[in-house]
Protein backbone atom coordinates (compact mmCIF):
# COMPACT_ATOMS: atom_id res chain seq x y z
CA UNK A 1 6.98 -40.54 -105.66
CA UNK A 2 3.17 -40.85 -105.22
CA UNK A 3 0.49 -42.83 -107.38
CA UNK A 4 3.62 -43.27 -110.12
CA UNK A 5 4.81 -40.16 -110.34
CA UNK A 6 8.28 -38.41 -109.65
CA UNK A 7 7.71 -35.25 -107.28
CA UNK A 8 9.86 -31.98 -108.36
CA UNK A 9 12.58 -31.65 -106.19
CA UNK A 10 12.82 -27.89 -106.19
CA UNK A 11 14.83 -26.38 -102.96
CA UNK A 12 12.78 -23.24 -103.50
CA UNK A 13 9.12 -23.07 -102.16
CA UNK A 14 6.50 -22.13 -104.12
CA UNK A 15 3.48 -22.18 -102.63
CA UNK A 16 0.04 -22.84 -105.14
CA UNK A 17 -3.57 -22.96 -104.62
CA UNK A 18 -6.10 -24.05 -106.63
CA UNK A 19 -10.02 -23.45 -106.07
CA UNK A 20 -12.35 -26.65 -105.97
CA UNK A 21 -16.11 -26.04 -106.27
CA UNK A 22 -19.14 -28.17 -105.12
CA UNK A 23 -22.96 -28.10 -105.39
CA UNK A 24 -22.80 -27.03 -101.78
CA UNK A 25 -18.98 -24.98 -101.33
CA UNK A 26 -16.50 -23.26 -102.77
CA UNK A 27 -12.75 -24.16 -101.34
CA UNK A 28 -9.60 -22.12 -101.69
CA UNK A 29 -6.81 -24.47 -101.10
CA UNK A 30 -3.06 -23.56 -100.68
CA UNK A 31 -0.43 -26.07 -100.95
CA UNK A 32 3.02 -26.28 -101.10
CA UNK A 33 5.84 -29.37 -102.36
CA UNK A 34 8.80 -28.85 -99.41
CA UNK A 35 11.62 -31.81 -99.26
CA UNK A 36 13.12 -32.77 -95.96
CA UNK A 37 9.96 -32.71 -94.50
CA UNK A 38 8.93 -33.00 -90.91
CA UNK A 39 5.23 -33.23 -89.58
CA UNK A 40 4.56 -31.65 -86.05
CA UNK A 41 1.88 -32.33 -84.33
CA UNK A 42 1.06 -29.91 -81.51
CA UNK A 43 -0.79 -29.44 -78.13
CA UNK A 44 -1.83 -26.55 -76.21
CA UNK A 45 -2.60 -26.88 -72.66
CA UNK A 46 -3.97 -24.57 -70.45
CA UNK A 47 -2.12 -24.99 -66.93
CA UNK A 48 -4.13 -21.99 -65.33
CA UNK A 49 -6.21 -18.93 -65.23
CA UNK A 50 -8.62 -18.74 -68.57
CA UNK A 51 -7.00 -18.02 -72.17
CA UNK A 52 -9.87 -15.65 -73.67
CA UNK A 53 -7.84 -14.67 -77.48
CA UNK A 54 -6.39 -15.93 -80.44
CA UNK A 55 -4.18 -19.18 -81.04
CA UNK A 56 -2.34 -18.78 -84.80
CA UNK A 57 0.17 -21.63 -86.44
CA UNK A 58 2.48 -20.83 -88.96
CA UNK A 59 5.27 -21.75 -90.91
CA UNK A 60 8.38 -19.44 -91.47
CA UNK A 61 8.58 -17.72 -94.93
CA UNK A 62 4.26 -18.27 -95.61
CA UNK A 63 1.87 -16.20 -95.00
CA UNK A 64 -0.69 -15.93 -93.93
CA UNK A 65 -1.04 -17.50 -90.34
CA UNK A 66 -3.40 -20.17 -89.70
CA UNK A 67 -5.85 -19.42 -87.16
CA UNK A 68 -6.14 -22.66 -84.72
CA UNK A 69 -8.21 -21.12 -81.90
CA UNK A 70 -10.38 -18.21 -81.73
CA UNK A 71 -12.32 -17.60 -78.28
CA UNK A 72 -14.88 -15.44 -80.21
CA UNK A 73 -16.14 -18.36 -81.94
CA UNK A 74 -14.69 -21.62 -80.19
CA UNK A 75 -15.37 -20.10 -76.66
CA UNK A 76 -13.31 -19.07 -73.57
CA UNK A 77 -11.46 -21.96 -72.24
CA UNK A 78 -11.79 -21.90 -68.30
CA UNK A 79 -9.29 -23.39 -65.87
CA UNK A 80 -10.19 -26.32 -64.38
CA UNK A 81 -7.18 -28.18 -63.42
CA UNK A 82 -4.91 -28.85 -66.82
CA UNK A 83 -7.08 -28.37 -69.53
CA UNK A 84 -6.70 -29.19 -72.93
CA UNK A 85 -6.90 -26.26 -76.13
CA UNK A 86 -9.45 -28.02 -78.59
CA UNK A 87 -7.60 -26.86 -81.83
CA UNK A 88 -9.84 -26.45 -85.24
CA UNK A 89 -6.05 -27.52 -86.88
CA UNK A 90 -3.01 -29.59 -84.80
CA UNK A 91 -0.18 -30.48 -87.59
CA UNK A 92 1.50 -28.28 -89.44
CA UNK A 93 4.63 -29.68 -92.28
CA UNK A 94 7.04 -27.74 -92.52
CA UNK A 95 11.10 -28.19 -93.77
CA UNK A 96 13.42 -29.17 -91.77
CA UNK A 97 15.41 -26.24 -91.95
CA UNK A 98 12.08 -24.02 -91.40
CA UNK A 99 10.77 -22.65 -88.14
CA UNK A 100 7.43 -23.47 -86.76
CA UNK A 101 5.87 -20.72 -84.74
CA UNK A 102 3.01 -20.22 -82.49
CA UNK A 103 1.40 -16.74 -82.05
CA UNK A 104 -1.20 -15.57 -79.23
CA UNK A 105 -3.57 -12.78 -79.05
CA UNK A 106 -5.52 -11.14 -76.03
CA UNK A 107 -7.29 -8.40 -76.65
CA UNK A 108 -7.46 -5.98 -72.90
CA UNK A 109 -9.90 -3.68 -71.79
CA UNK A 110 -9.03 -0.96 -74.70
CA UNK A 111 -9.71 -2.85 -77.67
CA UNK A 112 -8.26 -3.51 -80.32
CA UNK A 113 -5.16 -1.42 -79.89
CA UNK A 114 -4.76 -3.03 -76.66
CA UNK A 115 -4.24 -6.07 -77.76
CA UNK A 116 -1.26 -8.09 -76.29
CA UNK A 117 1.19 -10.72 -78.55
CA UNK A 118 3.18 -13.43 -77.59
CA UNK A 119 4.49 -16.10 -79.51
CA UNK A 120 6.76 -19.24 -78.89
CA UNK A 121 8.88 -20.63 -82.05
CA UNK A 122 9.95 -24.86 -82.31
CA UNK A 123 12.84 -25.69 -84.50
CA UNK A 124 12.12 -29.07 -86.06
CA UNK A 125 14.01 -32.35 -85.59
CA UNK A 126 13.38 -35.33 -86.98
CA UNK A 127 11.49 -36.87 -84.23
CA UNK A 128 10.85 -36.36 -80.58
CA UNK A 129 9.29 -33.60 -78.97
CA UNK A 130 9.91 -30.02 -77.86
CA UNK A 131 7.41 -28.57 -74.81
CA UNK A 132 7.93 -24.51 -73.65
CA UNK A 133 5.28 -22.86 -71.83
CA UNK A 134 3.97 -19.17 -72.05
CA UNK A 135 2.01 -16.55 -69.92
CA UNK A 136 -0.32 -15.15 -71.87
CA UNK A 137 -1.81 -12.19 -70.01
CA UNK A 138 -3.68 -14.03 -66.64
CA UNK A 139 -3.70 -17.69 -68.69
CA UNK A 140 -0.45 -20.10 -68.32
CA UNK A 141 -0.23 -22.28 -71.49
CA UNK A 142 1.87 -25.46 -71.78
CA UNK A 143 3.15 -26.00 -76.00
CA UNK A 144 3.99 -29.52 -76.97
CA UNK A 145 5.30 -30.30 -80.12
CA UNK A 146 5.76 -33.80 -81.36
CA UNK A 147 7.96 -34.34 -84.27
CA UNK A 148 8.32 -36.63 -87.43
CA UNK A 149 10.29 -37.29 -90.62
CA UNK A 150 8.18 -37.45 -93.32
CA UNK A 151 10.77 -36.86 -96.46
CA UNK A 152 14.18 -36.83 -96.27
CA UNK A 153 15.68 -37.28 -99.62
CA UNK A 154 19.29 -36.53 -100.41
């Protein structure tokens, strides 16, 4: 229930958007009503070498990816000691049943078809935290994912 009013309690997703316009913007906005819902809240660290790609977030069963990190335009993270991944986006809600999933992109020396993937996938619990790490071409990344019930409804 918020402000009053009884949420649907469809099992199915169905995922909506709605446009909002401003003097200054125009926002797409995509939303979604899940039950059993968890929040995770996650952390990349670089551990070493220099991550130089793409960080996307994304939630099993919707598309498109959400694009957290992009060197091009957030800049190359260096090593010095454990550094910490400023994200543009760090939560994510998913179900509890769902799969939360982390993909990286490095683009080598042949461009664009030499581009390398890895990606790490969290199951979510209803609190606590999950940490994996990753080599990602010459960068070693440390994934932290801290969990949290949100809706649980029977």
């Amino acid at each position: 229930m918020i402000d009053g009013r009884v949420l649907p309690r469809d099992e199915k997703v169905a995922v909506g958007q709605q446009t909002l316009e401003s003097w200054f913007s125009i926002v797409d906005v995509r939303y979604a009503t899940l039950l059993h819902a968890v929040e995770g809240t996650f952390e990349i660290k670089l551990l070493e070498g220099r991550f130089c790609g793409k960080i996307k977030a994304g939630i099993e069963g919707i598309q498109p990816r959400i694009v957290v990190y992009n060197s091009k335009e957030d800049g190359v993270v260096p090593s010095e000691g454990r550094t910490d991944i400023t994200l543009r986006r760090r939560v994510m809600t998913l179900r509890l049943d769902g799969m939360l999933t982390l993909g990286f992109a490095v683009r080598g020396l042949g461009g664009a078809a030499a581009t390398r993937q890895w990606k790490v996938e969290f199951t979510p619990r209803h609190r606590g935290e999950d940490k994996k790490e990753i080599s990602c071409g010459i960068a070693r990344l440390q994934v932290k994912v801290f969990w949290s019930m949100l809706d649980y409804r029977p």
